[in-house]
C-alpha atoms as a PDB file:
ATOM      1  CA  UNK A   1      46.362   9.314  16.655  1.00  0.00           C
ATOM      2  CA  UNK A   2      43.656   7.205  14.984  1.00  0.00           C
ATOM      3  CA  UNK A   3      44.418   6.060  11.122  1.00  0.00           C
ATOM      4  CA  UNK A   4      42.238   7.926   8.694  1.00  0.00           C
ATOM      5  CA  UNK A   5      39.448   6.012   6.924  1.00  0.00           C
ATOM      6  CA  UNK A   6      40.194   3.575   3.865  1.00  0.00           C
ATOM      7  CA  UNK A   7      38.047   3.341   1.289  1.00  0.00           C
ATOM      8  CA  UNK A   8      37.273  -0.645   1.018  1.00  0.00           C
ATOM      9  CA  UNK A   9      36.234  -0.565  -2.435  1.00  0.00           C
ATOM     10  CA  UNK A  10      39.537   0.285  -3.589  1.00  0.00           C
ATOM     11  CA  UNK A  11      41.501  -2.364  -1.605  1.00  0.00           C
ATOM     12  CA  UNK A  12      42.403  -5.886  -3.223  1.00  0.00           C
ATOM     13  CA  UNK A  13      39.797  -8.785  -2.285  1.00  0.00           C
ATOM     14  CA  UNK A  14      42.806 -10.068   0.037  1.00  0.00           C
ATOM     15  CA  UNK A  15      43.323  -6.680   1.842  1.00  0.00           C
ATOM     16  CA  UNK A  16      39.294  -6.398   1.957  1.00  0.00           C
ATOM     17  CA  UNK A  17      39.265 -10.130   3.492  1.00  0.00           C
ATOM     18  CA  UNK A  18      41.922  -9.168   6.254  1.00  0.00           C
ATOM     19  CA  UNK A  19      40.103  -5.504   6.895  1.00  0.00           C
ATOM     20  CA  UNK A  20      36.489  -7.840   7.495  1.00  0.00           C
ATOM     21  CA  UNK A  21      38.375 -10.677   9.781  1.00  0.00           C
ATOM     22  CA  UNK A  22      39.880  -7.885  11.802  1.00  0.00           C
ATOM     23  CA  UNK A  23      36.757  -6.340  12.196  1.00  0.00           C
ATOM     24  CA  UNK A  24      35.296  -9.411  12.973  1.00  0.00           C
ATOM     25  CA  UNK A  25      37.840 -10.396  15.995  1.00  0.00           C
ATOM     26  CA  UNK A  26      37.788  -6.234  17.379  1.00  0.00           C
ATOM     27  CA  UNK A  27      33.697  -7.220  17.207  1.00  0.00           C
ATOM     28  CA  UNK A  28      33.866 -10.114  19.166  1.00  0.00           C
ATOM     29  CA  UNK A  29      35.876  -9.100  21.743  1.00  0.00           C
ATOM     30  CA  UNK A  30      33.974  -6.272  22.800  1.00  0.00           C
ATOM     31  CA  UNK A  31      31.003  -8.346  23.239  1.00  0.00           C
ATOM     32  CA  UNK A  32      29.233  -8.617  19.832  1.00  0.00           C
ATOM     33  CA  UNK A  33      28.402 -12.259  19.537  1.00  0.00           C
ATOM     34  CA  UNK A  34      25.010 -11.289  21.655  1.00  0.00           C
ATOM     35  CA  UNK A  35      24.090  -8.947  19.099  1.00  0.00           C
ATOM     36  CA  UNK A  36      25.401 -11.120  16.437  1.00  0.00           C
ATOM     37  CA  UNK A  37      23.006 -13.603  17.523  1.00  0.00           C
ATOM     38  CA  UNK A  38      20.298 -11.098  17.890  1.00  0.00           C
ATOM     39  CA  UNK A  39      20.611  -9.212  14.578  1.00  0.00           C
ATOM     40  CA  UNK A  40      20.908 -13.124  12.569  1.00  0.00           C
ATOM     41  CA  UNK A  41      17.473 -13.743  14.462  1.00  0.00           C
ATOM     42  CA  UNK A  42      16.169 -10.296  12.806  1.00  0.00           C
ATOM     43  CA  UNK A  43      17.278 -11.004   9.421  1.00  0.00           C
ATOM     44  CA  UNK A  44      15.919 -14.116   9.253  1.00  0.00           C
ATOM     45  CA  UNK A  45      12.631 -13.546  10.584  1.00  0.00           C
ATOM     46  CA  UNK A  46      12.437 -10.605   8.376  1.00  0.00           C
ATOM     47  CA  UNK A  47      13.314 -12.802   5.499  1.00  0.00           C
ATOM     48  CA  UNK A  48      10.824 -15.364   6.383  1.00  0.00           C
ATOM     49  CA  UNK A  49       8.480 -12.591   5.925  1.00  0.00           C
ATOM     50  CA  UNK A  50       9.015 -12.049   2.211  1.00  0.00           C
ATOM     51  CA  UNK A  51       7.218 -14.134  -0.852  1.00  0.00           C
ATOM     52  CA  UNK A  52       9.607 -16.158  -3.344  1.00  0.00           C
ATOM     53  CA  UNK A  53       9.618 -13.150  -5.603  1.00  0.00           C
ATOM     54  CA  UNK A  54      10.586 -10.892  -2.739  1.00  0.00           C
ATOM     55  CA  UNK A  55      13.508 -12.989  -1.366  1.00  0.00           C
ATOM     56  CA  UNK A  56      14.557 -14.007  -4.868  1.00  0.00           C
ATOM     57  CA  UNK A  57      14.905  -9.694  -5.603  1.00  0.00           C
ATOM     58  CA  UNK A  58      16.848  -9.454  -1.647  1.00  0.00           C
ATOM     59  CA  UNK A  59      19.617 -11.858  -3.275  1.00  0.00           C
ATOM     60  CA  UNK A  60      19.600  -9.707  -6.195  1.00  0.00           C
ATOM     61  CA  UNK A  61      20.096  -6.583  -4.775  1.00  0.00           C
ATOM     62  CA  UNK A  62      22.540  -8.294  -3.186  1.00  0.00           C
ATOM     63  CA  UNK A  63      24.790  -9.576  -5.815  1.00  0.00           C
ATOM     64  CA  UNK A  64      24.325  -6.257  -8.163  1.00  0.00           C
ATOM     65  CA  UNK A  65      25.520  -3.784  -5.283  1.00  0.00           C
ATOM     66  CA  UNK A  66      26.829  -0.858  -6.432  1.00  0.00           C
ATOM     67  CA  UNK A  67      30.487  -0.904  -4.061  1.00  0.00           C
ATOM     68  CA  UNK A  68      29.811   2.264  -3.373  1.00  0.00           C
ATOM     69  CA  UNK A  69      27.058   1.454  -1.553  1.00  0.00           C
ATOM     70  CA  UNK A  70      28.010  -1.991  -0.122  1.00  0.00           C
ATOM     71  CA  UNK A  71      30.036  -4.530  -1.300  1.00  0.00           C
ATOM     72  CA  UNK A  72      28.159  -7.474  -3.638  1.00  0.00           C
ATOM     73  CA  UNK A  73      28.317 -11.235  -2.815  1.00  0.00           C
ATOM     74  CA  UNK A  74      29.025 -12.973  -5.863  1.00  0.00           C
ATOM     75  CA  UNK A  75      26.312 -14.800  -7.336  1.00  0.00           C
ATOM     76  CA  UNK A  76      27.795 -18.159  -7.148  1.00  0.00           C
ATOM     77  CA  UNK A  77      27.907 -17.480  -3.514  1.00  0.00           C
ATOM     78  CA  UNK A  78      24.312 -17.125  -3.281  1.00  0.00           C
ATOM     79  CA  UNK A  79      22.733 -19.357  -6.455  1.00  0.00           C
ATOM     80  CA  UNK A  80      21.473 -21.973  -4.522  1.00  0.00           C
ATOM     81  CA  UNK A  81      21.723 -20.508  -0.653  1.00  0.00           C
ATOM     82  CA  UNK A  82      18.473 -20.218   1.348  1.00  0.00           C
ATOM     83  CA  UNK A  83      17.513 -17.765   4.057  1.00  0.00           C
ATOM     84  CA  UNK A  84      19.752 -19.486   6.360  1.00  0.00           C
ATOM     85  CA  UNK A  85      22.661 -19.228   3.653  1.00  0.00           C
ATOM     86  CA  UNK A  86      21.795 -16.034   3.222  1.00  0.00           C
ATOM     87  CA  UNK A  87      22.352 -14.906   6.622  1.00  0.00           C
ATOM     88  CA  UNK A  88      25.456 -16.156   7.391  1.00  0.00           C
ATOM     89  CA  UNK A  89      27.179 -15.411   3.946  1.00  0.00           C
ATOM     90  CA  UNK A  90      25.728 -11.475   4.900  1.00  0.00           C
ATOM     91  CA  UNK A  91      27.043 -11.533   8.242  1.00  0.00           C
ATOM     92  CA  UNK A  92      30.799 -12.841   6.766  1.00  0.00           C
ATOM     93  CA  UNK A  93      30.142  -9.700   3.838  1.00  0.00           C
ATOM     94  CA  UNK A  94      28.993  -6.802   6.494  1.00  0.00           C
ATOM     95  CA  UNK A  95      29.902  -8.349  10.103  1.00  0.00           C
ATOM     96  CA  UNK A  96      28.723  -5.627  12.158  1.00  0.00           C
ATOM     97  CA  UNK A  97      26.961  -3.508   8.481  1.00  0.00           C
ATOM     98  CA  UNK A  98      24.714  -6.841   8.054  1.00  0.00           C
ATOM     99  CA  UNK A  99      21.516  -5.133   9.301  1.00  0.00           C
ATOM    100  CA  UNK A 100      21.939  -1.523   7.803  1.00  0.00           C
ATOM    101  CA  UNK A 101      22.734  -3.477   4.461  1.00  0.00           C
ATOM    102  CA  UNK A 102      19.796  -5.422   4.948  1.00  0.00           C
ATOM    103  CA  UNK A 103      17.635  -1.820   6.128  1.00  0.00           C
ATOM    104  CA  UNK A 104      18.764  -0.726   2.368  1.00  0.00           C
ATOM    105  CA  UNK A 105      17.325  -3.763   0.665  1.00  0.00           C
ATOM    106  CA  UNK A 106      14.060  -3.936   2.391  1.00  0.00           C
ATOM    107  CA  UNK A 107      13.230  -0.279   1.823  1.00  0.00           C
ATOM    108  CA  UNK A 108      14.065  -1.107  -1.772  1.00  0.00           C
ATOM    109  CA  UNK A 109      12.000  -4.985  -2.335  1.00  0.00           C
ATOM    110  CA  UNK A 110       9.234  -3.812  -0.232  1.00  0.00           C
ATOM    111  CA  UNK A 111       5.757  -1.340  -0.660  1.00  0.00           C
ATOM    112  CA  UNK A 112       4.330  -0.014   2.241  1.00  0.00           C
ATOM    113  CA  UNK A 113       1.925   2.948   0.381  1.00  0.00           C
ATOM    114  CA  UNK A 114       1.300   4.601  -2.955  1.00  0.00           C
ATOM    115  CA  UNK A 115       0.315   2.286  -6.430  1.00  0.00           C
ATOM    116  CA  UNK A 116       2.856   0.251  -5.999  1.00  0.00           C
ATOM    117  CA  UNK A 117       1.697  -1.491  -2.593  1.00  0.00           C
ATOM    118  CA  UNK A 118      -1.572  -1.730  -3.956  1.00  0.00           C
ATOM    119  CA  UNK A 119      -0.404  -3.690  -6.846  1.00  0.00           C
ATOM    120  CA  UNK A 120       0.874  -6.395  -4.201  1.00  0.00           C
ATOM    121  CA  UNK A 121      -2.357  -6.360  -1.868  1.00  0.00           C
ATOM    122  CA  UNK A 122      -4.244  -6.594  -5.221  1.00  0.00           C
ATOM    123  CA  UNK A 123      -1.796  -9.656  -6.115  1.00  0.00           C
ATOM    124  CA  UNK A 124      -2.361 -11.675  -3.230  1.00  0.00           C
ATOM    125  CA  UNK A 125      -5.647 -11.487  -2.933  1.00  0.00           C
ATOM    126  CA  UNK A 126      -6.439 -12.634  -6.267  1.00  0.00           C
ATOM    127  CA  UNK A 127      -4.331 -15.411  -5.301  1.00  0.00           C
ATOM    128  CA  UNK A 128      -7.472 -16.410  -3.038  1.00  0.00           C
ATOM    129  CA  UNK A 129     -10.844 -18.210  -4.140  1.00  0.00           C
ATOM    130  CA  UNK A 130     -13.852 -17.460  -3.492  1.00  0.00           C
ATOM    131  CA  UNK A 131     -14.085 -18.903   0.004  1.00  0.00           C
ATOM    132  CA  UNK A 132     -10.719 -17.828   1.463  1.00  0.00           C
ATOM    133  CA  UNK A 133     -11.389 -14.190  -0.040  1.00  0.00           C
ATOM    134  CA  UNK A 134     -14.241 -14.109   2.642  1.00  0.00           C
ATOM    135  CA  UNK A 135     -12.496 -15.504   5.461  1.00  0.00           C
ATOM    136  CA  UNK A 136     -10.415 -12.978   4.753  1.00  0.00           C
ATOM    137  CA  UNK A 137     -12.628 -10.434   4.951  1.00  0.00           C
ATOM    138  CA  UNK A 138     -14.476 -12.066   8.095  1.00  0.00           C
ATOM    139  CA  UNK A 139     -10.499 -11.627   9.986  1.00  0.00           C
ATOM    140  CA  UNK A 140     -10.915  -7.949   8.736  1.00  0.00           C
ATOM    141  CA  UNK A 141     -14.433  -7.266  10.662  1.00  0.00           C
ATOM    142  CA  UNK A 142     -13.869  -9.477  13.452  1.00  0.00           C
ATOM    143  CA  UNK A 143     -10.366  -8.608  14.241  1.00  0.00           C
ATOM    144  CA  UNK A 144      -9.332  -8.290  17.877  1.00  0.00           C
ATOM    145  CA  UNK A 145      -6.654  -5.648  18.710  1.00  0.00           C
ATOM    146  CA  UNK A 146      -5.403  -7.146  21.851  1.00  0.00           C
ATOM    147  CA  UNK A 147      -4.916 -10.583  20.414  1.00  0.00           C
ATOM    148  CA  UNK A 148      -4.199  -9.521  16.315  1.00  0.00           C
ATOM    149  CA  UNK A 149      -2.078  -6.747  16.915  1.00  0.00           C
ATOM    150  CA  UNK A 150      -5.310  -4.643  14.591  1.00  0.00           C
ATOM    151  CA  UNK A 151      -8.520  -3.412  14.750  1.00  0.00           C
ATOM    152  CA  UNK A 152     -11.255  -4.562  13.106  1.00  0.00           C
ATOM    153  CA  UNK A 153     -13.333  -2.819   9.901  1.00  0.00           C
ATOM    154  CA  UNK A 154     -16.800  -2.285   9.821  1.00  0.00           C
ATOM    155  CA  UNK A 155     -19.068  -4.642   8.951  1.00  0.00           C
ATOM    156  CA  UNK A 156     -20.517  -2.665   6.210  1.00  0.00           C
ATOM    157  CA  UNK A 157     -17.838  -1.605   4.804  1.00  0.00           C
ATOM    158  CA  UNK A 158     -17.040  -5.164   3.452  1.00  0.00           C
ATOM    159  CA  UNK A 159     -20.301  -6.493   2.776  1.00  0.00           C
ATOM    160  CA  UNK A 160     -20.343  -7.101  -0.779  1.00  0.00           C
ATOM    161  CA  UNK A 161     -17.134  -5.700  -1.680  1.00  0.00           C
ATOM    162  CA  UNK A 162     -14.704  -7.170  -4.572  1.00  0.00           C
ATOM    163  CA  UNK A 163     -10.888  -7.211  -4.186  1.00  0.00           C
ATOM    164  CA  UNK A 164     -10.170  -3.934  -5.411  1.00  0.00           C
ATOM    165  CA  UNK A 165     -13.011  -1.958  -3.076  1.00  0.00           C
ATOM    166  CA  UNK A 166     -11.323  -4.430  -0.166  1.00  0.00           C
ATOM    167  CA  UNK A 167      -7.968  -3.043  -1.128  1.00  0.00           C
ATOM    168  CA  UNK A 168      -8.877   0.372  -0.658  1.00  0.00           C
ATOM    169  CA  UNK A 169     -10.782   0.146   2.110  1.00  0.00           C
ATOM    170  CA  UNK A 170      -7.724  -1.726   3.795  1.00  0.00           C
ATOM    171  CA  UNK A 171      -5.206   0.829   2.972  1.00  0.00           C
ATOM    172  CA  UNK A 172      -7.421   3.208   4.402  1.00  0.00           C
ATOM    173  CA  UNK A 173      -7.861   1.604   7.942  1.00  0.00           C
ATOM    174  CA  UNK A 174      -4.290   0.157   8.145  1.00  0.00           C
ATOM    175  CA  UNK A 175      -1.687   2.142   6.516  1.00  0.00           C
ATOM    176  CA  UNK A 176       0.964   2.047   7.591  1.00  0.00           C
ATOM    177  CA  UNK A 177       0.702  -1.235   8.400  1.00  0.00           C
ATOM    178  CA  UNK A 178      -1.264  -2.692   5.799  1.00  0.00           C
ATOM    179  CA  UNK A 179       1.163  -4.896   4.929  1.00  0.00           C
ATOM    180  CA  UNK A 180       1.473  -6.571   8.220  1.00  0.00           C
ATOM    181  CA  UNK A 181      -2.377  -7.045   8.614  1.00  0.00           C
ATOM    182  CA  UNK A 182      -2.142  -8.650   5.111  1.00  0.00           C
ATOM    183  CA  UNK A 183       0.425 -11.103   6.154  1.00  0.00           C
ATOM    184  CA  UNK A 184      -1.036 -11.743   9.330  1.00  0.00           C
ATOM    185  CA  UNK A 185      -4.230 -12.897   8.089  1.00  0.00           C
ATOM    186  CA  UNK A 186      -3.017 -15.100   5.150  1.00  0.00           C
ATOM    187  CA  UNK A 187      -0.652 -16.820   7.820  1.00  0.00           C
ATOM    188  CA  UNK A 188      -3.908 -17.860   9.439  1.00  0.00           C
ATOM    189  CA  UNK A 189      -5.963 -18.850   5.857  1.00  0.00           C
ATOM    190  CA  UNK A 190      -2.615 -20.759   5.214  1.00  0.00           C
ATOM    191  CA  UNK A 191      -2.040 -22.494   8.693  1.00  0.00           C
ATOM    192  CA  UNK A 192      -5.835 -24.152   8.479  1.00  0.00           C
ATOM    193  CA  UNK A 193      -5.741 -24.574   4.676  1.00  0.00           C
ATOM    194  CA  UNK A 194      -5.477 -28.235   5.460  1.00  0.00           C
ATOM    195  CA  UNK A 195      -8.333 -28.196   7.991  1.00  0.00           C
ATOM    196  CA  UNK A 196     -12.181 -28.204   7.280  1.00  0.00           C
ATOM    197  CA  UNK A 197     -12.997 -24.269   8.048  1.00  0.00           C
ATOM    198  CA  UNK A 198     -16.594 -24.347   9.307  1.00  0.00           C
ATOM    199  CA  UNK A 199     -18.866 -21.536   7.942  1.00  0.00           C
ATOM    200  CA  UNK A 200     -18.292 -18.359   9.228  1.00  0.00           C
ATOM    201  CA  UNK A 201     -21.379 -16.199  10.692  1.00  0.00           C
ATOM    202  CA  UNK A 202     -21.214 -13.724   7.626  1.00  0.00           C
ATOM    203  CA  UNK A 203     -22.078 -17.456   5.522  1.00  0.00           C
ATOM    204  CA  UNK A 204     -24.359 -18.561   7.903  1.00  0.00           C
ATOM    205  CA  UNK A 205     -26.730 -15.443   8.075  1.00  0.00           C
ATOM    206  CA  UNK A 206     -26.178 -14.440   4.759  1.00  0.00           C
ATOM    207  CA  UNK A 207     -29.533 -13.894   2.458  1.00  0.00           C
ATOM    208  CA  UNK A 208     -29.825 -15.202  -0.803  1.00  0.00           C
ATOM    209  CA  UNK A 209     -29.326 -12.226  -3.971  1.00  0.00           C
ATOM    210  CA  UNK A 210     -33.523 -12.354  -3.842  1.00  0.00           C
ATOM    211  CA  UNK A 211     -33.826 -11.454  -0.528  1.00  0.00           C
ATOM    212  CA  UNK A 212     -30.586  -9.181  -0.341  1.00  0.00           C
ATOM    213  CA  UNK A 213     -31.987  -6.853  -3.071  1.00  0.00           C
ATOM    214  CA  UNK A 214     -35.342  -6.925  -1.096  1.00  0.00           C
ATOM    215  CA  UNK A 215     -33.492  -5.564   2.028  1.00  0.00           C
ATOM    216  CA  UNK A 216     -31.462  -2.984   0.038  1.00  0.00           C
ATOM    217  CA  UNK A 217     -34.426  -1.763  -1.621  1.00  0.00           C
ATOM    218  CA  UNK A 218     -36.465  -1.571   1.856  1.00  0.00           C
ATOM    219  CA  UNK A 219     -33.219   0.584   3.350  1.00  0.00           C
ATOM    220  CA  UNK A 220     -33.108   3.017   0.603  1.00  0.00           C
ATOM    221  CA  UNK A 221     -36.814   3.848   0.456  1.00  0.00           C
ATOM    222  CA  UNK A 222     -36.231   4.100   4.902  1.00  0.00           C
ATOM    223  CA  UNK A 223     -33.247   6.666   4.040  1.00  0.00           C
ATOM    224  CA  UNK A 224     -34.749   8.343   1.377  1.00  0.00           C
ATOM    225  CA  UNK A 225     -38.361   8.922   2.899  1.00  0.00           C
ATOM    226  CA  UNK A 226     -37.753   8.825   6.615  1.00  0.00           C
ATOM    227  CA  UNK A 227     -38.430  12.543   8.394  1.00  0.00           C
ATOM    228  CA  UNK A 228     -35.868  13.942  11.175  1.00  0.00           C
ATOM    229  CA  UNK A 229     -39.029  13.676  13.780  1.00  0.00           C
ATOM    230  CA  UNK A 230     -39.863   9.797  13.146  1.00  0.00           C
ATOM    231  CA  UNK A 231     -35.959   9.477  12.842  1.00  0.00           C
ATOM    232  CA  UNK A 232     -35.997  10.395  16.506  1.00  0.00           C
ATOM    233  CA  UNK A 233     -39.046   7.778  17.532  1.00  0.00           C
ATOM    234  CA  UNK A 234     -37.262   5.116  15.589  1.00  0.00           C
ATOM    235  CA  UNK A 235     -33.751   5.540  17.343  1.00  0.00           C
ATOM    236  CA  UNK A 236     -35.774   6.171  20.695  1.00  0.00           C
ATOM    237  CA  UNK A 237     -37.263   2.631  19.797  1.00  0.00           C
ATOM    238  CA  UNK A 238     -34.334   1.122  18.961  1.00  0.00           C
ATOM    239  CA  UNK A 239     -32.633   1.881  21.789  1.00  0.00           C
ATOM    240  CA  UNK A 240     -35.598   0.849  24.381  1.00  0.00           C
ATOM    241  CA  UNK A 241     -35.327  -3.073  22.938  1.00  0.00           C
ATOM    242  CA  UNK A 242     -31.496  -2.559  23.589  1.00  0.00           C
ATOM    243  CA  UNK A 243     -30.547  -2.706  20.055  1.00  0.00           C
ATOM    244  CA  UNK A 244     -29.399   0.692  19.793  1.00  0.00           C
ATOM    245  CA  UNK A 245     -27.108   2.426  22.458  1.00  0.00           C
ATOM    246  CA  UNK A 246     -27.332   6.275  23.104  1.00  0.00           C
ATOM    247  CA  UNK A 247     -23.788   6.794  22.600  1.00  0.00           C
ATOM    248  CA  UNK A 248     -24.873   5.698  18.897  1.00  0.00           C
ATOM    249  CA  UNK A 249     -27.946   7.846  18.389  1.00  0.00           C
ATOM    250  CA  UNK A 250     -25.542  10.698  19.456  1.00  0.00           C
ATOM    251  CA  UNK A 251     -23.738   9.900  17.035  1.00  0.00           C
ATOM    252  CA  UNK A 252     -26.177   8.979  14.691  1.00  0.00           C
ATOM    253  CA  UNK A 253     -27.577  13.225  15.182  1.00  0.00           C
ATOM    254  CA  UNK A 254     -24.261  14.932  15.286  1.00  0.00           C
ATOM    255  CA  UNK A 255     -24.804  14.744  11.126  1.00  0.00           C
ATOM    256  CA  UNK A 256     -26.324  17.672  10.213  1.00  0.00           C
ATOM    257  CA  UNK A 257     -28.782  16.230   7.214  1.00  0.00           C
ATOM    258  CA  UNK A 258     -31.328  14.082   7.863  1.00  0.00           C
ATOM    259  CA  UNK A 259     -30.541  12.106   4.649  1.00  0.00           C
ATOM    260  CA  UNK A 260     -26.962  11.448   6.404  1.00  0.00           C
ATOM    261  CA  UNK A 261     -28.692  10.873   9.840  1.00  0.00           C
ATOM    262  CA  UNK A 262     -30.441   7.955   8.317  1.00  0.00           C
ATOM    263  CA  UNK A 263     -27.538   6.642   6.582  1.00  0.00           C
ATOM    264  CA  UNK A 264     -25.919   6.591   9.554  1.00  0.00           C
ATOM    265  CA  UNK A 265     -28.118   4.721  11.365  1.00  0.00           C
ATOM    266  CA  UNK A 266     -27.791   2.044   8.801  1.00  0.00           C
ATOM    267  CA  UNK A 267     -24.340   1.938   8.734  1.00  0.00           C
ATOM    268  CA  UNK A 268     -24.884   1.590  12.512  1.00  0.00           C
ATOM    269  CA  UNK A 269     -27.378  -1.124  12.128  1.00  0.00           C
ATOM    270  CA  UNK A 270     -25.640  -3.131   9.348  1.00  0.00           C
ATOM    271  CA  UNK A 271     -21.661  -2.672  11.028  1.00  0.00           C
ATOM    272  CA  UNK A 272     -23.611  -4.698  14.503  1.00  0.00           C
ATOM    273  CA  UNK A 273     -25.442  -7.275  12.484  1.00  0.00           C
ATOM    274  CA  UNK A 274     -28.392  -6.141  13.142  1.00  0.00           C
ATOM    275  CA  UNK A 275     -29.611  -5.279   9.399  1.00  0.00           C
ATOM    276  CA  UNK A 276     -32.899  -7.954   9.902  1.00  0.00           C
ATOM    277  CA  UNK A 277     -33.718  -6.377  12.907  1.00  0.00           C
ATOM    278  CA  UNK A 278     -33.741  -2.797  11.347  1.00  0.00           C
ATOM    279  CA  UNK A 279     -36.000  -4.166   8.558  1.00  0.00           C
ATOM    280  CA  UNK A 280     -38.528  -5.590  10.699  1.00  0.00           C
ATOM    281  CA  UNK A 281     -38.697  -2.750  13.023  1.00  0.00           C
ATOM    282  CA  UNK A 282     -39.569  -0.483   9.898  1.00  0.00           C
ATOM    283  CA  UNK A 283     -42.203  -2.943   8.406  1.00  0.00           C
ATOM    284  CA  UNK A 284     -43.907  -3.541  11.584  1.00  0.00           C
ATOM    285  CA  UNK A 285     -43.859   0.034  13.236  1.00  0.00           C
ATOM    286  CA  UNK A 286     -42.895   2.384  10.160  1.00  0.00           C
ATOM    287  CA  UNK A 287     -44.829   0.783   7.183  1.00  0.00           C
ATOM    288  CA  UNK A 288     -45.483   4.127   5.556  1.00  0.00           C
ATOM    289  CA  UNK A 289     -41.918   4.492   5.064  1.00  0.00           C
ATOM    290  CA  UNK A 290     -42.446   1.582   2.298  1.00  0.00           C
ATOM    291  CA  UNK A 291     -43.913   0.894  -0.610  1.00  0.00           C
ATOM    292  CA  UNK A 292     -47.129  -1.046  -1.022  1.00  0.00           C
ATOM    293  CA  UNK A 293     -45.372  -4.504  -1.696  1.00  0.00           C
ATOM    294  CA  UNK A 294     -42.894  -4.035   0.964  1.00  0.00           C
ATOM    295  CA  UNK A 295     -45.527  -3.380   3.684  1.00  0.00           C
ATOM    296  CA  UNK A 296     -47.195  -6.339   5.524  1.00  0.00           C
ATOM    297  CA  UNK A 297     -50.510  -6.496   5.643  1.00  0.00           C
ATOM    298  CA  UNK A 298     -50.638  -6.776   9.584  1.00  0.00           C
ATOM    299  CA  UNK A 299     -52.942  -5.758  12.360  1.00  0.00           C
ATOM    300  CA  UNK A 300     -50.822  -3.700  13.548  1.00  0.00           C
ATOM    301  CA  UNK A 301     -50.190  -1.427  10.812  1.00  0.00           C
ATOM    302  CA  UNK A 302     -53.261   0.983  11.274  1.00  0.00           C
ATOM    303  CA  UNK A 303     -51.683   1.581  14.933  1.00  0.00           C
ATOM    304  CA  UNK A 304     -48.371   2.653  13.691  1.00  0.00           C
ATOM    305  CA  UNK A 305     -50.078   5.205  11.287  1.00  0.00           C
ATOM    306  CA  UNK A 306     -51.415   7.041  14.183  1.00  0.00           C
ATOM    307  CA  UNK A 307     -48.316   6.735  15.532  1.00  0.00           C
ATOM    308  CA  UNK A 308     -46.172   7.680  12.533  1.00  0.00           C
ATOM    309  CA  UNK A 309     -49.136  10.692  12.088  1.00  0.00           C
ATOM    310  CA  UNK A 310     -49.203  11.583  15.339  1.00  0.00           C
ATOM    311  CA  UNK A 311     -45.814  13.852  14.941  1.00  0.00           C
ATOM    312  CA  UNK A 312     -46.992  16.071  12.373  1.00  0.00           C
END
């Protein structure tokens, strides 16, 4: 007949301390120092994982426990331990408990979703300048699933954005695992922080606020004046100088507006790079798309009239 259960919290710390070393022996000689070594490996990767704040709110959690829960460590216990410490002075608390306790405290210390989460993203990316905000953002678009454990995010849905339109867009694509991504990517910013990061290709090709608002402006009189039956020339164009794939233009005329049809193709254009190569395709072969000081004054513009008039 087996003993009935005790309730720990109401033994005396010497009775506890016996109960725990028992434990601990009954543990060990069924085989648990493998998974004692295992689970220590766990906790302290996982702890590695957490920001000064976070870890300093873990040992918290862990000397206010309500003994109904678990039972606290004392606070002169923990006051100057570090994530080793920690670790070991769990596993002589919880023995064979350690990583359920542990379970509790993460799910308490850590945001995966809602405001909350966002309030961290938002925090460490403002802990970024300038520059390492848009390496950041180049990991984001140029992210390789096989080797970053993530996919990447379209080009243009980054291009120009601030840190809280790059916080939304992230917890968008990732969540769950926003958090992950996030961590992932500053590990790399933080690992070369002492290096000399060459210019990324976004910083390289990048136009100057002049010439950006010149493209924009060329884009949105394309999208707003472009007709469904040029729309179809264009992409048939586009495709012919192997800029454009059909699996795109399907996609491109599964919208069923031609104002979103354009967009699309933009969003197409811009998400491969190609955003220069969209431009001079409409000046040169679609000038009456533009205005009169967008147009070139080029040869070849009276031939892509006919061309342009020849599907009405």
């Amino acid at each position: 007949m087996s003993a009935p259960d005790v309730d720990e919290g109401c033994l005396p710390l010497w009775a506890r301390t016996l109960v725990i070393r028992e434990r601990m022996a009954a543990w060990e000689n069924a085989g648990g120092e493998g998974v004692e070594v295992e689970t220590k490996e766990w906790l302290k990767d996982h702890l590695d994982d957490l920001d000064s704040k976070e870890f300093k709110r873990f040992q918290w959690y862990l000397q206010t426990a309500d003994e109904s829960d678990f039972q606290p460590i004392k606070r002169s216990r923990l006051e100057h331990a570090g994530i080793l410490d920690t670790v070991e002075l769990m596993f002589q608390m919880y023995t064979t408990n350690t990583k359920q306790v542990a379970d509790k405290i993460f799910q308490k210390i850590i945001p995966y979703q809602g405001h909350e989460f966002k309030l961290w993203l938002l925090d460490k990316l403002e802990d970024l300048n300038k520059k390492e905000l848009e390496l950041f953002q180049h990991h984001l678009h140029n992210a390789d699933e096989s080797k970053d454990g993530f996919g990447p995010i379209k080009r243009f849905k980054l291009d120009g954005a601030d840190i809280l339109e790059t916080v939304d867009v992230m917890t968008k694509t990732y969540h769950p695992k926003t958090r992950d991504v996030t961590k992932k990517i500053l590990k790399k910013i933080e690992s070369n922080k002492d290096k000399v990061i060459p210019e990324t290709e976004d910083q390289m090709n990048s136009s100057s606020p002049s010439e950006e608002n010149e493209l924009n402006t060329i884009v949105e009189e394309f999208v707003r004046k472009v007709p469904k039956e040029t729309l179809t020339q264009f992409t048939d164009d586009l495709i012919s100088e192997n800029i454009l794939n059909p699996s795109e233009k399907e996609e491109i005329f599964r919208n069923h507006t031609r104002l979103n049809m354009a967009t699309c193709l933009v969003d197409i254009m811009k998400d491969k790079g190609n955003s220069k190569e969209l431009i001079s395709h409409i000046q040169t072969n679609y000038p009456q798309l533009l205005s009169e000081e967008q147009s070139p004054s080029d040869p070849g513009q009276e031939s892509s009239e006919r061309r342009f008039s020849g599907n009405t």
